[in-house]
Protein backbone atom coordinates (compact mmCIF):
# COMPACT_ATOMS: atom_id res chain seq x y z
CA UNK A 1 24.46 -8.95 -0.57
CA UNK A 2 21.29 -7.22 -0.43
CA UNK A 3 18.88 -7.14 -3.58
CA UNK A 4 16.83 -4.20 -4.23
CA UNK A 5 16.28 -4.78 -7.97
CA UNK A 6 13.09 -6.77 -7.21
CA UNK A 7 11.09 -3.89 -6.00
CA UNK A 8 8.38 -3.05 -8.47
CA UNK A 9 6.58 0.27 -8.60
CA UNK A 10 2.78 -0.28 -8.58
CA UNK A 11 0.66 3.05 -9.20
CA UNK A 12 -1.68 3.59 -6.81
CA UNK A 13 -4.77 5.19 -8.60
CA UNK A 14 -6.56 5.77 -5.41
CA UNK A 15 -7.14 9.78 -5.41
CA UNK A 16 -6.61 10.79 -8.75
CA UNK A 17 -8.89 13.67 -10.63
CA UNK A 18 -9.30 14.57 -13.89
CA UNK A 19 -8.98 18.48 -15.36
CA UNK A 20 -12.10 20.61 -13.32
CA UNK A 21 -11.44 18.37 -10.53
CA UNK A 22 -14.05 15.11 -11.68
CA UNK A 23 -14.00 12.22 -10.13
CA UNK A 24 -12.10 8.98 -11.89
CA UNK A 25 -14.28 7.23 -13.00
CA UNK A 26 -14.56 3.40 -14.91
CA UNK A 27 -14.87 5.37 -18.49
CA UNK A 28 -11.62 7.09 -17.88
CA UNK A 29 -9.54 4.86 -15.42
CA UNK A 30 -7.72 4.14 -19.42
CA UNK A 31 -6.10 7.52 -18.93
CA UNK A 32 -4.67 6.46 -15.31
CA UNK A 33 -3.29 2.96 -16.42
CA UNK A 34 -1.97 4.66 -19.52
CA UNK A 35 0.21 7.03 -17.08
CA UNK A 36 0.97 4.12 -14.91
CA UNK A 37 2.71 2.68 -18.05
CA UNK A 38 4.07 5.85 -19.66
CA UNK A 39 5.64 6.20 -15.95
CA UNK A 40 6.92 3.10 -16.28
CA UNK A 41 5.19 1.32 -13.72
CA UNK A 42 5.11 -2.54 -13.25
CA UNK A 43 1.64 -2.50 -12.02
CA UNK A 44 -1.54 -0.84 -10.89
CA UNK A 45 -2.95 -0.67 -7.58
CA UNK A 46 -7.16 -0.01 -8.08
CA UNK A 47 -9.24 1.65 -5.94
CA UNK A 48 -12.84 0.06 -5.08
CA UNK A 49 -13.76 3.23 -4.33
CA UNK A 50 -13.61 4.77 -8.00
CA UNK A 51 -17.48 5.00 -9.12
CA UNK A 52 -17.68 1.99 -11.75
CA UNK A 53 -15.09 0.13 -10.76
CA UNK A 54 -16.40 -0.63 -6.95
CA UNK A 55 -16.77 -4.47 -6.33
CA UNK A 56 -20.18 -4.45 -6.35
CA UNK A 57 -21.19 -2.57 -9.17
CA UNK A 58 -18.92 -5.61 -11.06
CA UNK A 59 -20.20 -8.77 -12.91
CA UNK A 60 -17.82 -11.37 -13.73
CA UNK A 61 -17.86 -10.31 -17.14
CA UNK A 62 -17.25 -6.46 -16.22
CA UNK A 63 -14.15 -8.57 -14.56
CA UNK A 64 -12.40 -10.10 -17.20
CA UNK A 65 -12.85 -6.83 -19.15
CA UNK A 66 -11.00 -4.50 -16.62
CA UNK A 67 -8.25 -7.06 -16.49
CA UNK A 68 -7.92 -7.47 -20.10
CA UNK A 69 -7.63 -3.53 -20.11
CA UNK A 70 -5.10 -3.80 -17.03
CA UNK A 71 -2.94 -6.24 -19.44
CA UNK A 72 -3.21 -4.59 -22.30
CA UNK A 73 -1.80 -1.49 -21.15
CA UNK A 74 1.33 -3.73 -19.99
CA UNK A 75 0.62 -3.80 -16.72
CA UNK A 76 0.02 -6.30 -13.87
CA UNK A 77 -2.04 -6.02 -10.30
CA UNK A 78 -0.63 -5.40 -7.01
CA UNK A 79 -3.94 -5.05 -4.90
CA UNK A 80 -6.68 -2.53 -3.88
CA UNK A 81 -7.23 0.48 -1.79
CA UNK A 82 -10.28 0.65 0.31
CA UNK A 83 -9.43 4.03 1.91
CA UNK A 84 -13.13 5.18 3.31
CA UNK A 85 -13.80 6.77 6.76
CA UNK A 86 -11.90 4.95 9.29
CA UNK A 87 -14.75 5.44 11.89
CA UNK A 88 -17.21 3.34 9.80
CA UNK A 89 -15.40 0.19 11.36
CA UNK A 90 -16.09 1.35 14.81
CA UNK A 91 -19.96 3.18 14.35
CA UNK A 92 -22.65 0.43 14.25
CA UNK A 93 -24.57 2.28 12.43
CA UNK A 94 -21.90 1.86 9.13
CA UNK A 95 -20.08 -1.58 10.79
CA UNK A 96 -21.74 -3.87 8.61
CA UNK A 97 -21.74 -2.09 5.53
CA UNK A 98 -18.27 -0.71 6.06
CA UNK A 99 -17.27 -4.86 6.73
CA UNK A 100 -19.18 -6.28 3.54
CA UNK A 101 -16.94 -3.16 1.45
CA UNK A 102 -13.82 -5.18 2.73
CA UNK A 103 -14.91 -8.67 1.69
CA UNK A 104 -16.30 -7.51 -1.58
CA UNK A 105 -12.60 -5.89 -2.12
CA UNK A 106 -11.10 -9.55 -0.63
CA UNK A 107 -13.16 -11.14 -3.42
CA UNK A 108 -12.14 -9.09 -6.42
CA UNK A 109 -8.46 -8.71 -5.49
CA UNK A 110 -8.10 -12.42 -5.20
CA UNK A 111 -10.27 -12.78 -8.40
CA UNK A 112 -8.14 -10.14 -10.39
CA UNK A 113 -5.22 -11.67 -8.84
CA UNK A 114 -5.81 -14.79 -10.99
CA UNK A 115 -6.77 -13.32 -13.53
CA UNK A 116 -3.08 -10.84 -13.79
CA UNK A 117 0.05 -11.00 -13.45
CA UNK A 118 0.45 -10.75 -9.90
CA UNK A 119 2.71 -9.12 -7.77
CA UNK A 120 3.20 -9.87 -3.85
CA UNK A 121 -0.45 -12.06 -4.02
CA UNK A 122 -4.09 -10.34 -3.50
CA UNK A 123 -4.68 -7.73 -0.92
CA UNK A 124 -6.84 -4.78 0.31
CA UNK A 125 -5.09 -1.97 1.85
CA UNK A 126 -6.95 0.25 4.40
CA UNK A 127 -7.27 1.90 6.90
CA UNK A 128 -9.23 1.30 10.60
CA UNK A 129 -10.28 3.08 13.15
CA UNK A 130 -7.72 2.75 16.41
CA UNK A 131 -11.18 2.00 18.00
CA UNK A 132 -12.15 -0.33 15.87
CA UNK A 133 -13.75 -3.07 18.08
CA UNK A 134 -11.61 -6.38 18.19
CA UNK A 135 -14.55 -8.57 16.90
CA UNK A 136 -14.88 -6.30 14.02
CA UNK A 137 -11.28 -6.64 13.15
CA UNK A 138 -11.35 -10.53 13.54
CA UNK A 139 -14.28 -10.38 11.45
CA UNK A 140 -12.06 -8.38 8.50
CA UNK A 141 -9.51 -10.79 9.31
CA UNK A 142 -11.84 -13.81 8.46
CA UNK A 143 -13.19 -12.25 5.32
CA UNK A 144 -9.61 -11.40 4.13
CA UNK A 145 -8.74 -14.99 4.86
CA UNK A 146 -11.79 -16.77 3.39
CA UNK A 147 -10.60 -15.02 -0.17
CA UNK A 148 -6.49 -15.82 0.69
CA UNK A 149 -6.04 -11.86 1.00
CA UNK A 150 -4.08 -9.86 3.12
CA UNK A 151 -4.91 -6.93 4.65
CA UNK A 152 -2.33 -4.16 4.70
CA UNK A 153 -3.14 -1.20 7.06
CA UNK A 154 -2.24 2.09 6.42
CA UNK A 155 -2.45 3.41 10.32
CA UNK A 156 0.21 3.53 12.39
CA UNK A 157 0.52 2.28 14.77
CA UNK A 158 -1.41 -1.01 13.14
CA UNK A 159 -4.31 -2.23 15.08
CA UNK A 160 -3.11 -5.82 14.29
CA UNK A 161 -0.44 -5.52 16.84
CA UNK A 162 -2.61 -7.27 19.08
CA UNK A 163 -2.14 -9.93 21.50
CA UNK A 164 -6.11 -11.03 21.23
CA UNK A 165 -5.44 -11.16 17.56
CA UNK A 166 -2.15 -13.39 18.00
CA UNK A 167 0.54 -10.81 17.26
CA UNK A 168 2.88 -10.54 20.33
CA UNK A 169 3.45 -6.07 20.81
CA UNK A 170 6.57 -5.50 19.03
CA UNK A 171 9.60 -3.27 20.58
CA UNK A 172 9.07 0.49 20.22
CA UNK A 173 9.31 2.43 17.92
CA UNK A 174 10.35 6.33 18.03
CA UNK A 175 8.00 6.00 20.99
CA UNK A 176 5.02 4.11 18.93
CA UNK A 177 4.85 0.28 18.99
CA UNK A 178 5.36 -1.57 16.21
CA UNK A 179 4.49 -4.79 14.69
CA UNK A 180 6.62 -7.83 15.61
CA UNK A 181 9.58 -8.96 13.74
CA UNK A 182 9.47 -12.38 11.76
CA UNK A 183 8.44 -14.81 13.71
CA UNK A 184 5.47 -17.87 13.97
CA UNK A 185 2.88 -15.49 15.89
CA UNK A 186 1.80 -13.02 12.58
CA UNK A 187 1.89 -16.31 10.19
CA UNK A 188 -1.78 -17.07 10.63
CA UNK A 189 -3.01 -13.88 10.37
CA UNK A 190 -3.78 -12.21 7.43
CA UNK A 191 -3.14 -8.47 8.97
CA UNK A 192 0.09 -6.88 7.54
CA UNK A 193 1.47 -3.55 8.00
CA UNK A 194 1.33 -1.66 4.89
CA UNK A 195 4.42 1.46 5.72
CA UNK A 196 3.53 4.81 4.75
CA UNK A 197 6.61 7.02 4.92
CA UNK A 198 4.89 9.89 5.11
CA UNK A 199 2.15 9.36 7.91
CA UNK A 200 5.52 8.22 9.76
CA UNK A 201 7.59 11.12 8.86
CA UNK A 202 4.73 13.28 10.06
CA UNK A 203 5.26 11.67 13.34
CA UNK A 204 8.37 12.44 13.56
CA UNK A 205 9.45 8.76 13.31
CA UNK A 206 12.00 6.85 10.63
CA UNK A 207 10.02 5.03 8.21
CA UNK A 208 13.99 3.49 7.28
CA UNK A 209 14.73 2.40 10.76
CA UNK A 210 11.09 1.13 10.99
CA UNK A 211 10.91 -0.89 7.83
CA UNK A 212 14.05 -2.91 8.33
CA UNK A 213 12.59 -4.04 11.73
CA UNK A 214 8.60 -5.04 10.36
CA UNK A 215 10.11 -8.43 8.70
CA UNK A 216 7.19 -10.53 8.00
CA UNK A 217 4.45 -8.28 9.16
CA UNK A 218 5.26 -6.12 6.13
CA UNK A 219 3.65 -6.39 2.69
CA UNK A 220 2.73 -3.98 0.01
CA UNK A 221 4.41 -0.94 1.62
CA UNK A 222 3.79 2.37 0.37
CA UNK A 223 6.41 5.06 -1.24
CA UNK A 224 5.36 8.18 -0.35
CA UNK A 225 6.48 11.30 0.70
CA UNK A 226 6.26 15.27 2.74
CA UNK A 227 7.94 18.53 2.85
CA UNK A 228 7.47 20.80 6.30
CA UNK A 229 4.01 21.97 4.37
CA UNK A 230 2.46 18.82 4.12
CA UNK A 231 2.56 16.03 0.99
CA UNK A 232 4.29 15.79 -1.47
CA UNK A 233 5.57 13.63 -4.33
CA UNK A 234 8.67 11.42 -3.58
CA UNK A 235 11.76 12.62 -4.93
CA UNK A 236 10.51 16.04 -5.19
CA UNK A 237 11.85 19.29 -4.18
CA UNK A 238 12.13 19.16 -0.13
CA UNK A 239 11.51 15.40 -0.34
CA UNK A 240 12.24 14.29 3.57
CA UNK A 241 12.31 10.00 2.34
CA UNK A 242 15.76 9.04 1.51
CA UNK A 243 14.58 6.84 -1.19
CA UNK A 244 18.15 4.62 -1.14
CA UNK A 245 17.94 4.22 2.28
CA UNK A 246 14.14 3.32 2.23
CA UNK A 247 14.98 0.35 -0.57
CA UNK A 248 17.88 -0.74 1.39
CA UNK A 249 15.45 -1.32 4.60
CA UNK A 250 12.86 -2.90 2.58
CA UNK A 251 15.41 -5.25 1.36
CA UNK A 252 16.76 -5.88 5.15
CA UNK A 253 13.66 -6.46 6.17
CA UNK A 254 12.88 -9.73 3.77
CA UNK A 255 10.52 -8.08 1.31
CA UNK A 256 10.61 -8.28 -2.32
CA UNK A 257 7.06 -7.34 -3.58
CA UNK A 258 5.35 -4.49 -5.11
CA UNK A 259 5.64 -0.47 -3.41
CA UNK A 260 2.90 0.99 -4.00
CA UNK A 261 3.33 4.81 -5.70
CA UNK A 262 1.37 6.83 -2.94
CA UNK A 263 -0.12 10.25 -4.41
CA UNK A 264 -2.98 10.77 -2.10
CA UNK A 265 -2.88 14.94 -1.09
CA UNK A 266 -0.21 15.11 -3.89
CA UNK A 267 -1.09 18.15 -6.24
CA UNK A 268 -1.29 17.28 -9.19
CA UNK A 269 -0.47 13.62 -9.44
CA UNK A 270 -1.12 13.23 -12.75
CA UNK A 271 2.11 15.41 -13.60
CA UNK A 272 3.95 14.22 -10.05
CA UNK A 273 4.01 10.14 -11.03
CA UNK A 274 6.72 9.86 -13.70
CA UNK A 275 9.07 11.73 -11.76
CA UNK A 276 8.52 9.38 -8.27
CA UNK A 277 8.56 6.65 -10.46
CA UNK A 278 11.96 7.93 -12.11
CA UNK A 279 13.33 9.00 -8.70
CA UNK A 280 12.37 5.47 -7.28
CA UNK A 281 14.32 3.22 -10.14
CA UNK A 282 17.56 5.53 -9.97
CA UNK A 283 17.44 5.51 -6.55
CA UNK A 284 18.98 1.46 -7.00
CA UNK A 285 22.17 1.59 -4.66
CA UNK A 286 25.56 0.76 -5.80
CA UNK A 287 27.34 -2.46 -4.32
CA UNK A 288 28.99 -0.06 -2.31
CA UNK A 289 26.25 1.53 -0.63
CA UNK A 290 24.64 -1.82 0.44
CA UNK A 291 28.25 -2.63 1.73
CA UNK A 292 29.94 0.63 3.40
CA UNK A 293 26.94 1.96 5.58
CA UNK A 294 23.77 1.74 6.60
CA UNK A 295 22.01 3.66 3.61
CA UNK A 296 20.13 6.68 5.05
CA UNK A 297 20.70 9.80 6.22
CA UNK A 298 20.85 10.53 9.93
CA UNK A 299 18.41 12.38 11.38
């Protein structure tokens, strides 16, 4: 029988605002991992992006301090965002700095990693340019390995289905390839794919098909969501993500880490989390359902 009890929602705190649209900042990230716990969260995904908080702007003391306020809240630490402009990775003029951003976020995700309770192990989830130049991404790859990271990418399809990286093409997917199934090739490479329903469902491809066939190249996958006007909360009114179906495929698929609560062009996420979160632990599927059927709705 298939588990998908061990699924824990992590809050991803990566574009929220605060009333008259200000940016989050380190003084009032409290308010986010205080709504991560009122929502019932298990954890908190950071963003190194958030002014205060980036990597580099913290000392090993400002460390320890931003876990202790991570644990006291309740909560433990999935990982990091590092969501900045994709073409940085492939323009020389912003390769190196948009390279050192990655292995500072390597470096505190492992670092905050040990210092948490940790879910799923340390990673940085991003996203690259499709012309990201293959030394670039084996130099990301040896930064994320140097810390024991992985990197999740949000883009789809992920650049680390590469042969020159060692990741055999996968079969295709709704017309888009996809990474390879479990197998030997993806096991010494720290690239994973972290699935974002809606970027899929915007392509008009089955993030519930797709996640029961990523296997091992899957890790810290996203729950998101759209409507036909764009995105939207998941669970919400004209939610497309059957979220049963979605749990049931992670499940198939081997994994049993952290989802990551995905709010970015969300309005108002600050109201929207505690309903996803809700909709995401009563959407737990009876014996039957893992039993009678595959789990989501056709088309």
């Amino acid at each position: 029988m298939l588990s998908t009890s061990d699924l824990p929602l992590s809050l991803s705190l990566t574009t929220f605002r605060l009333e008259g649209d200000r940016e989050l900042t380190s003084g009032t990230v409290r308010d986010a991992l205080a709504l991560a716990a009122a929502s019932r969260c298990e954890a908190v995904q950071l963003s190194a992006t958030i002014p205060g908080l980036r990597p580099r702007e913290l000392d090993r003391s400002a460390r320890r301090d931003l876990a202790a306020a991570i644990r006291r809240a309740g909560l433990g630490f999935s990982g990091l965002d590092l969501i900045i402009p994709p073409e940085h990775f492939r323009q020389p003029e912003h390769q190196d700095r948009a390279v050192a951003a990655i292995f500072q976020a390597c470096e505190l995700a492992a670092e905050l990693s040990g210092l948490l309770p940790g879910l799923g192990g340390a990673s940085v989830s991003t996203v690259l340019d499709p012309a990201t130049p293959l030394a670039v991404r084996k130099e990301l790859a040896e930064s994320a390995s140097r810390s024991g990271c992985v990197l999740c990418e949000l883009n789809w399809p992920p650049l680390s289905d590469q042969t020159e990286l060692g990741v055999p093409p996968g079969s295709a997917v709704g017309g888009l390839p996809a990474p390879p199934a479990v197998g030997p090739a993806i096991s010494g490479s720290p690239y994973r794919c972290g699935l974002d329903p809606a970027a899929l469902l915007m392509g008009g491809i089955d993030p519930v098909v797709t996640g029961t066939r990523l296997g091992a190249a899957l890790s810290h996958p996203r729950l998101s969501d759209v409507s036909t006007v764009g995105r939207i909360a998941p669970g919400g009114s004209g939610a497309r993500l059957d979220l049963m179906g979605y749990r049931i495929a992670l499940s198939a698929a081997g994994y049993a880490g952290p989802v990551i609560l995905d709010l970015r062009g969300v309005h108002d996420p600050w109201r929207a989390a505690a309903g996803a979160a809700t909709a995401w632990r009563e959407s737990v599927p009876a014996f039957g359902a893992l039993t009678g059927g595959s789990g989501y709705r056709p088309g």
